[in-house]
PDB file of N, CA and C in Angstrom:
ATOM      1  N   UNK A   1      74.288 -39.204  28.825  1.00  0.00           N
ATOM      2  CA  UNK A   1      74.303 -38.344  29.990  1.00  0.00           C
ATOM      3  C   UNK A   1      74.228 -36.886  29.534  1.00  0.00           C
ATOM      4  N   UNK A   2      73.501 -36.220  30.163  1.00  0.00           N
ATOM      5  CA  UNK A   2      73.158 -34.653  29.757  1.00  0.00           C
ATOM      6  C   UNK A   2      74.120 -33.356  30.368  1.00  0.00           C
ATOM      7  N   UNK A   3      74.695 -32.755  29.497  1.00  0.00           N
ATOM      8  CA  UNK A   3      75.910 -32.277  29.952  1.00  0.00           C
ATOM      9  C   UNK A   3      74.995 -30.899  30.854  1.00  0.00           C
ATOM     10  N   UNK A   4      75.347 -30.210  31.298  1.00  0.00           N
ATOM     11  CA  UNK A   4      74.960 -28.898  32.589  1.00  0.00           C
ATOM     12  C   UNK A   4      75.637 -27.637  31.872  1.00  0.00           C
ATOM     13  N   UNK A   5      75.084 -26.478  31.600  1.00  0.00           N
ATOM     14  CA  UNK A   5      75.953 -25.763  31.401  1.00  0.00           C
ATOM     15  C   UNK A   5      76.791 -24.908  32.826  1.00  0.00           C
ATOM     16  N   UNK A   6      77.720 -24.602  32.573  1.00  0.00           N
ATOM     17  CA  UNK A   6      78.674 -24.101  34.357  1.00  0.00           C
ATOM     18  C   UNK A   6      77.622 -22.715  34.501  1.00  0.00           C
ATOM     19  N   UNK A   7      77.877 -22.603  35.959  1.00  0.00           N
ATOM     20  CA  UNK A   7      77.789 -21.293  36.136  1.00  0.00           C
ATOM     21  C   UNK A   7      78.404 -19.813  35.407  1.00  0.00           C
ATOM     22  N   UNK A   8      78.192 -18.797  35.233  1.00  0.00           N
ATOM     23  CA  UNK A   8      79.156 -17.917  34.896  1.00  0.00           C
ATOM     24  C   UNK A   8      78.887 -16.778  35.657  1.00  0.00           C
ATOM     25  N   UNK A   9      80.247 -16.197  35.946  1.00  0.00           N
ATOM     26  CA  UNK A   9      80.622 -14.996  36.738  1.00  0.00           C
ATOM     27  C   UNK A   9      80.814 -13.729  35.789  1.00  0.00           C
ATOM     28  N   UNK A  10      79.502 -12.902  36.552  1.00  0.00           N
ATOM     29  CA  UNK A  10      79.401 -11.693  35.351  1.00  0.00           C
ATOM     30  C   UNK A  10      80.255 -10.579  36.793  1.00  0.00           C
ATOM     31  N   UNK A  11      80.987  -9.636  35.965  1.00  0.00           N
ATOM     32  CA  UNK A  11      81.085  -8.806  36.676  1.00  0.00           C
ATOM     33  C   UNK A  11      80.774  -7.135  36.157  1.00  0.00           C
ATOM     34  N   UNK A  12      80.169  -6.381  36.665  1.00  0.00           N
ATOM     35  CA  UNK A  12      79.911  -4.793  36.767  1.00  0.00           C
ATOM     36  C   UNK A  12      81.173  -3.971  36.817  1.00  0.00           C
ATOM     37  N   UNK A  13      80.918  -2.954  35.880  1.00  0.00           N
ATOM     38  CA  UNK A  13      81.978  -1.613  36.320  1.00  0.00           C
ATOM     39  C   UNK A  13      82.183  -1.458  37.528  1.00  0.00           C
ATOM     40  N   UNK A  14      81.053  -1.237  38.571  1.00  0.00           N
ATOM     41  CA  UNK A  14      80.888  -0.487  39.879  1.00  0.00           C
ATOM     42  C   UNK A  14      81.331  -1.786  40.874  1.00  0.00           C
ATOM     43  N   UNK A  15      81.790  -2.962  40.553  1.00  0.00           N
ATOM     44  CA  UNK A  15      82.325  -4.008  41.144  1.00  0.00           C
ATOM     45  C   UNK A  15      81.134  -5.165  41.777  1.00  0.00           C
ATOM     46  N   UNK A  16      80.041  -4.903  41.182  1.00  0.00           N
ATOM     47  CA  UNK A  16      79.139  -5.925  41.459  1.00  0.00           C
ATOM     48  C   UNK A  16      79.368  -7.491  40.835  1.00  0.00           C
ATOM     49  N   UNK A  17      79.334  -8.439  41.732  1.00  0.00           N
ATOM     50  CA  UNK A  17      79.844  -9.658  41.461  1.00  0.00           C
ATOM     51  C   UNK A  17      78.200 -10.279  41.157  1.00  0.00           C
ATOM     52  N   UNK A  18      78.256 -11.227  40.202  1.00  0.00           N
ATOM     53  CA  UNK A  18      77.145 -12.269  40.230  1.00  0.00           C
ATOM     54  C   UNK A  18      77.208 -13.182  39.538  1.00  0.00           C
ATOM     55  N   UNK A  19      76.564 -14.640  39.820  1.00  0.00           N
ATOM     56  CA  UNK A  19      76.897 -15.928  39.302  1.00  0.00           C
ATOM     57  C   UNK A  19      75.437 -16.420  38.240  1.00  0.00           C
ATOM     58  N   UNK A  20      75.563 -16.271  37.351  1.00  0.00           N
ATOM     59  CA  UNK A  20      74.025 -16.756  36.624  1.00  0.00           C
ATOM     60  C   UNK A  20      74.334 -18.267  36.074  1.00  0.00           C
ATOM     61  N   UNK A  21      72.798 -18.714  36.413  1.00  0.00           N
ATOM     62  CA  UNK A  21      73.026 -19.995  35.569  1.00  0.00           C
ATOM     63  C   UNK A  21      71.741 -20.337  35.197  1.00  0.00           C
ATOM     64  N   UNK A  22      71.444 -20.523  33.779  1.00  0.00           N
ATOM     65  CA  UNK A  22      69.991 -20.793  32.756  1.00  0.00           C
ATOM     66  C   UNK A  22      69.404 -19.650  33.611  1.00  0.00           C
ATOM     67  N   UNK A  23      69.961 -18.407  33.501  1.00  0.00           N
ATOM     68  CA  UNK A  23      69.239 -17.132  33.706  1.00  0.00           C
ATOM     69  C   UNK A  23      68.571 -16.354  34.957  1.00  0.00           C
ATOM     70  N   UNK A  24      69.074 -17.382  35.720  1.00  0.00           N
ATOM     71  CA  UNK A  24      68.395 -17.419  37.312  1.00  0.00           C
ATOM     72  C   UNK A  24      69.970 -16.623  38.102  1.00  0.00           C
ATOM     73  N   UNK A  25      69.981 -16.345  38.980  1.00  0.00           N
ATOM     74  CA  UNK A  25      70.785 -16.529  40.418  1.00  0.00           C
ATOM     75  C   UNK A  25      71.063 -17.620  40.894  1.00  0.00           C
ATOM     76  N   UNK A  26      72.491 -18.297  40.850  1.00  0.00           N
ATOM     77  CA  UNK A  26      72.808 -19.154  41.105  1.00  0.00           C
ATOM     78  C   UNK A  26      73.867 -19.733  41.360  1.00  0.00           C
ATOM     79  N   UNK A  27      74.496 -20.136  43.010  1.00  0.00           N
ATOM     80  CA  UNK A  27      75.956 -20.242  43.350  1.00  0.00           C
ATOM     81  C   UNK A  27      75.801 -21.818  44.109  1.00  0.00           C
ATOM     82  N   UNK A  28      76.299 -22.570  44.028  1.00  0.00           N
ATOM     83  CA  UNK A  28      76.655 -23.581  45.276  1.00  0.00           C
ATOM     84  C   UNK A  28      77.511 -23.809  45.981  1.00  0.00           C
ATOM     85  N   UNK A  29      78.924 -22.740  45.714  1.00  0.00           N
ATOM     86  CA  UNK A  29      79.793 -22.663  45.884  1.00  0.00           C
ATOM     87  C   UNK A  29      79.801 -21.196  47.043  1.00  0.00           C
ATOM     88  N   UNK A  30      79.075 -20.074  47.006  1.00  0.00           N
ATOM     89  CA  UNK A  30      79.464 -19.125  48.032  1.00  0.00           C
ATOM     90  C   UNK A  30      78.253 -18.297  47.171  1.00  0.00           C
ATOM     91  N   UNK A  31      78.377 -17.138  47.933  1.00  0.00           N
ATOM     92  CA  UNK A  31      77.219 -15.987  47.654  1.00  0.00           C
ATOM     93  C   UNK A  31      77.043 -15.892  45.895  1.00  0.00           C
ATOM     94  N   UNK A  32      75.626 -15.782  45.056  1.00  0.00           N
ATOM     95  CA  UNK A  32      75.474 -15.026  44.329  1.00  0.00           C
ATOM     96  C   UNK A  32      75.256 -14.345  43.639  1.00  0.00           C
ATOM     97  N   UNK A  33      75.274 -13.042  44.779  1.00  0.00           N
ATOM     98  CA  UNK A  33      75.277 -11.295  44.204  1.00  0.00           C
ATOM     99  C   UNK A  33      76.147 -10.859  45.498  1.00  0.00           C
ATOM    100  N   UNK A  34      77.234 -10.175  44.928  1.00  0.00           N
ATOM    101  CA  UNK A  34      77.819  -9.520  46.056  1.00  0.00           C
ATOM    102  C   UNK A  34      78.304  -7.887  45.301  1.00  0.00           C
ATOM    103  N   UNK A  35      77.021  -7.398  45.646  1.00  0.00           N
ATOM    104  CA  UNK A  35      76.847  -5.700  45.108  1.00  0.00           C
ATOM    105  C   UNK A  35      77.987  -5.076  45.900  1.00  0.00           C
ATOM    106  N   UNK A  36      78.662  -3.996  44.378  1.00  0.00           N
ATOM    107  CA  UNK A  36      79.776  -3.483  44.686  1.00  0.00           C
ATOM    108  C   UNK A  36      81.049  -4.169  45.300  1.00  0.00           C
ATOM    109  N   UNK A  37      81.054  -5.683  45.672  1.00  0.00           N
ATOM    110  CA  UNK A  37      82.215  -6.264  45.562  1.00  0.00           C
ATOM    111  C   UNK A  37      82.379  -6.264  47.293  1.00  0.00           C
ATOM    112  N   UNK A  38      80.961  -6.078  47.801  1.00  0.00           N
ATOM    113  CA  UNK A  38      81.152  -5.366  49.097  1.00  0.00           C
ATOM    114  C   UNK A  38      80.666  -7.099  50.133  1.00  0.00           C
ATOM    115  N   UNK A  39      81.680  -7.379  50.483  1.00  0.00           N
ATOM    116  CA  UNK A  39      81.303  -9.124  50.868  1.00  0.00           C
ATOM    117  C   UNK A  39      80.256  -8.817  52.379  1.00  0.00           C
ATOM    118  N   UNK A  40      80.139  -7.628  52.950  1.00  0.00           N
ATOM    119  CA  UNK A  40      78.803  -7.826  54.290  1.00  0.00           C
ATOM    120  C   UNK A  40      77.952  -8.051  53.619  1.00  0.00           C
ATOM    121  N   UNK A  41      77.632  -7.112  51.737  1.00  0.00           N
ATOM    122  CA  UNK A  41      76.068  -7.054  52.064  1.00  0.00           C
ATOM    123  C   UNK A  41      75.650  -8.766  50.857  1.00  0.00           C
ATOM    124  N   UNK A  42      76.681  -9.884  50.922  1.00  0.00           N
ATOM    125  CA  UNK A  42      76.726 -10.879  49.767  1.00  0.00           C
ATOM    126  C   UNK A  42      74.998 -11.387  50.191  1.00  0.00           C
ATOM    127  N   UNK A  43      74.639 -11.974  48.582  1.00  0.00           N
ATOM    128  CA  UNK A  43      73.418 -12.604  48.878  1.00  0.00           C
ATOM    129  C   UNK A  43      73.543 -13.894  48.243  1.00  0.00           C
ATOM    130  N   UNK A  44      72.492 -14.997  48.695  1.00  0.00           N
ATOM    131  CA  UNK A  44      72.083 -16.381  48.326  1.00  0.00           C
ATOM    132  C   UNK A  44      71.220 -16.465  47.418  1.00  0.00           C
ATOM    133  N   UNK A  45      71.606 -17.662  46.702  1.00  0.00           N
ATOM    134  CA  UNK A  45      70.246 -17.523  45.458  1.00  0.00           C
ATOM    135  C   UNK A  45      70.861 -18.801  45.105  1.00  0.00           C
ATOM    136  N   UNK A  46      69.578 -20.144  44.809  1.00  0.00           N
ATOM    137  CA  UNK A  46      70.182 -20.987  44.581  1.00  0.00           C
ATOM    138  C   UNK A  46      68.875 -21.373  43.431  1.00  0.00           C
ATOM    139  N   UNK A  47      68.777 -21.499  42.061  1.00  0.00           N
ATOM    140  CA  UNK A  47      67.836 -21.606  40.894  1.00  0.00           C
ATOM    141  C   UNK A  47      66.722 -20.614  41.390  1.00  0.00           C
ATOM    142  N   UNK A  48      67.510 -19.291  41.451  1.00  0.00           N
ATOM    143  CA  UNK A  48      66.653 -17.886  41.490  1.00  0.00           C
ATOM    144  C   UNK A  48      65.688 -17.549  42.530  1.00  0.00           C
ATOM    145  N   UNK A  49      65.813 -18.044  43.572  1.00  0.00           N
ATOM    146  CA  UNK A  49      65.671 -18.351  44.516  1.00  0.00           C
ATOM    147  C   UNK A  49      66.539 -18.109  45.942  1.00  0.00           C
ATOM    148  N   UNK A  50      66.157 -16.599  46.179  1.00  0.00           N
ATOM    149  CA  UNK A  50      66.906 -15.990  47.626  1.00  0.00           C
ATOM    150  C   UNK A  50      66.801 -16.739  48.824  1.00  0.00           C
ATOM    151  N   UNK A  51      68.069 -16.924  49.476  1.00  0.00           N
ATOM    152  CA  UNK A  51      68.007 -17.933  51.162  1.00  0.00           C
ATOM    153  C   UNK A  51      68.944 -16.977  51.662  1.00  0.00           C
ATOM    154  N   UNK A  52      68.379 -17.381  53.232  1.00  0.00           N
ATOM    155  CA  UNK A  52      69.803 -17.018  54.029  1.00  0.00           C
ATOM    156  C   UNK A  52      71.072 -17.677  53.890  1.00  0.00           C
ATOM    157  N   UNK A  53      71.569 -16.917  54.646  1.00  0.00           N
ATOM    158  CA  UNK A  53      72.860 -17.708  54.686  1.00  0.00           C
ATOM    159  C   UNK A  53      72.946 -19.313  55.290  1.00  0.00           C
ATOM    160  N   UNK A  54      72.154 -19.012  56.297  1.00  0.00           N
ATOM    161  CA  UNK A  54      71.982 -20.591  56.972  1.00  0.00           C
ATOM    162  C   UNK A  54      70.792 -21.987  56.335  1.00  0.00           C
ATOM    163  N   UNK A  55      70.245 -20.840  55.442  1.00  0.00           N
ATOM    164  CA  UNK A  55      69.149 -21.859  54.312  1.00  0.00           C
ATOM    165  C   UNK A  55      70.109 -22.904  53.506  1.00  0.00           C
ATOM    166  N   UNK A  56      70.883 -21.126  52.892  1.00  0.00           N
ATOM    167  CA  UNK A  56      72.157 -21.631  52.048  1.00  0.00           C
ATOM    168  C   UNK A  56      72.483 -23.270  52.219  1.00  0.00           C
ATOM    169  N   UNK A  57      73.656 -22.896  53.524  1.00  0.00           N
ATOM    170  CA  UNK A  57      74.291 -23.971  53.895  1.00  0.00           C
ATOM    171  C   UNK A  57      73.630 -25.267  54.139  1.00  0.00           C
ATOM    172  N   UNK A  58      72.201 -25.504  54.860  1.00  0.00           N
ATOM    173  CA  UNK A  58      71.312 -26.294  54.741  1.00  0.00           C
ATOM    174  C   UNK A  58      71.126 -26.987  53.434  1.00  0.00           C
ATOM    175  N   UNK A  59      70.722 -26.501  52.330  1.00  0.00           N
ATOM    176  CA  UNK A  59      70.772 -27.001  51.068  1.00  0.00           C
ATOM    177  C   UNK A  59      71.731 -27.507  50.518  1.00  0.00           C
ATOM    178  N   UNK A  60      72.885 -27.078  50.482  1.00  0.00           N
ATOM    179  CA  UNK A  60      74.357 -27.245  50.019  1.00  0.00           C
ATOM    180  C   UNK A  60      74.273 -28.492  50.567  1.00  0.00           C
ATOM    181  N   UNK A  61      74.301 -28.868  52.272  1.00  0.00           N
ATOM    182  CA  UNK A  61      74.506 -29.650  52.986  1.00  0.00           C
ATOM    183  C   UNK A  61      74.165 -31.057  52.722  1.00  0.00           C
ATOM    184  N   UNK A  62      72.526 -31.251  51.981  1.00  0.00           N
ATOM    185  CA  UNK A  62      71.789 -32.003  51.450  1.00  0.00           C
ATOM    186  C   UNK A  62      71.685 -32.205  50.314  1.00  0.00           C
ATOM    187  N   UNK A  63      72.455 -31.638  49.218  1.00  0.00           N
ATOM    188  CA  UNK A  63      72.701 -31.940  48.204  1.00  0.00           C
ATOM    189  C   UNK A  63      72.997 -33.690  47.884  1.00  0.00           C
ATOM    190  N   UNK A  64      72.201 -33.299  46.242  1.00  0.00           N
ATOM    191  CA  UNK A  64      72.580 -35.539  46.587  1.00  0.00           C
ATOM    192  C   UNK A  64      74.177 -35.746  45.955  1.00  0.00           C
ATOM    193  N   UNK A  65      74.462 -37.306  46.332  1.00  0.00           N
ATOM    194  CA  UNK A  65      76.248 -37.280  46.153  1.00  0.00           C
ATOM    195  C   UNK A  65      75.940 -38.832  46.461  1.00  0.00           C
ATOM    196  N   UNK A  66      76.940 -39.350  46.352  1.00  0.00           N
ATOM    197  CA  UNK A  66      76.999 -40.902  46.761  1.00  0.00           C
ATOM    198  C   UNK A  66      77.329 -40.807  48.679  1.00  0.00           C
ATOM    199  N   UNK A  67      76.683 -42.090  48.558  1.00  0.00           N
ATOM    200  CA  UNK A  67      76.174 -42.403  50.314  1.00  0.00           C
ATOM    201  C   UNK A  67      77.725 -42.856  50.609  1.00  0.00           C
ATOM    202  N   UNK A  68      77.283 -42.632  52.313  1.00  0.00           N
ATOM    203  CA  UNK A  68      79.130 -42.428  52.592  1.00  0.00           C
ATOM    204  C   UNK A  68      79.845 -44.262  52.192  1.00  0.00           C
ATOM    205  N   UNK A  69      78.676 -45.065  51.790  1.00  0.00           N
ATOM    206  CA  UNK A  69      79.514 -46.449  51.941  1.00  0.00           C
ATOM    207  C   UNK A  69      79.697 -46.779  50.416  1.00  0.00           C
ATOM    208  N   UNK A  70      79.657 -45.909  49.975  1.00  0.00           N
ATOM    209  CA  UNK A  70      80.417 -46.380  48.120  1.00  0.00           C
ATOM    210  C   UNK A  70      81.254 -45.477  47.655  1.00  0.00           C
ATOM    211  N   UNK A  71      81.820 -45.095  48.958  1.00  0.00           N
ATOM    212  CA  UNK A  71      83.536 -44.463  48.809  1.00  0.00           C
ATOM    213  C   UNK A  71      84.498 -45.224  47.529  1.00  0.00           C
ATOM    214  N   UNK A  72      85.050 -44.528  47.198  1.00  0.00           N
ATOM    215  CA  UNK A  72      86.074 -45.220  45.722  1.00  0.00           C
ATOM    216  C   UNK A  72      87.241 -46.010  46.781  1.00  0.00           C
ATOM    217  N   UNK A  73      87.588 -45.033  48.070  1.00  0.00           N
ATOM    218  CA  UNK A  73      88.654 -45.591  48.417  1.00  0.00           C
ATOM    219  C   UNK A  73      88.346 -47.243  49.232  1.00  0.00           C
ATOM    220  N   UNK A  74      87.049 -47.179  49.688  1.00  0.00           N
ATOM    221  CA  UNK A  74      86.401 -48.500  50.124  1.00  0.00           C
ATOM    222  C   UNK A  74      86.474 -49.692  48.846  1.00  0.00           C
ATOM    223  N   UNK A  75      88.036 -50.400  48.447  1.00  0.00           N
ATOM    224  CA  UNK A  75      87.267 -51.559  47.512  1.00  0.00           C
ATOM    225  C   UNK A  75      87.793 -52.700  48.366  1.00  0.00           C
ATOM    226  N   UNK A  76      88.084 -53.993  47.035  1.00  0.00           N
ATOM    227  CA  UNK A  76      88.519 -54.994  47.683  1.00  0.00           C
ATOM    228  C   UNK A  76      87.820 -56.058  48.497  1.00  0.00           C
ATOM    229  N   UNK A  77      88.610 -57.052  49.469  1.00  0.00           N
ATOM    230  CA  UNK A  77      87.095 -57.899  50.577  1.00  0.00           C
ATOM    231  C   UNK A  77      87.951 -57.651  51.835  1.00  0.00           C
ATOM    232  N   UNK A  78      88.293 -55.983  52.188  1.00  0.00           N
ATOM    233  CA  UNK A  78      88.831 -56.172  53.783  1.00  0.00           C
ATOM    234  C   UNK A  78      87.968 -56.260  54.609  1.00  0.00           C
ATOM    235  N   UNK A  79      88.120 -56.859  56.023  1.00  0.00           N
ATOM    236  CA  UNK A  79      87.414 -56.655  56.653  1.00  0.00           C
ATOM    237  C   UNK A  79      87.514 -55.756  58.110  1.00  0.00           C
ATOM    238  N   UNK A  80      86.650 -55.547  59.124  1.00  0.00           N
ATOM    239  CA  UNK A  80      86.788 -54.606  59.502  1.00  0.00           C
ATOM    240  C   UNK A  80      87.014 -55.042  60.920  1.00  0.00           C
TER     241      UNK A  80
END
């Protein structure tokens, strides 16, 4: 299995926040670039790649993950 390297959080003198990852712009977790630390003007960037805010969440949303029926807490033979 191929390990990922994490995101990392660079921060600026002047309080500029940003999240790089393999050199791009890149948060899945919340905005990232948030110039001067100033959270109205935060931006999206997901593999260097600017979205809105509502792109954002769209993507996040659809991210892949296991389907809701191979829950860990689903074992056993109950029935329903």
């Amino acid at each position: 299995m191929e390990k990922w390297e994490p995101t990392k959080k660079l921060t600026k003198a002047d309080g500029t926040i940003a999240y790089i990852w393999d050199n791009n712009l890149h948060n899945w977790d919340g905005p990232a670039l948030i110039p001067e630390g100033n959270m109205r003007k935060r931006e999206y960037y997901l593999y260097g790649i600017r979205k809105t805010e509502e792109q954002w969440k769209d993507a996040r949303k659809d991210r892949e993950g296991l389907p809701f029926y191979k829950k860990a807490s689903v074992t056993g033979t109950s029935r329903y």
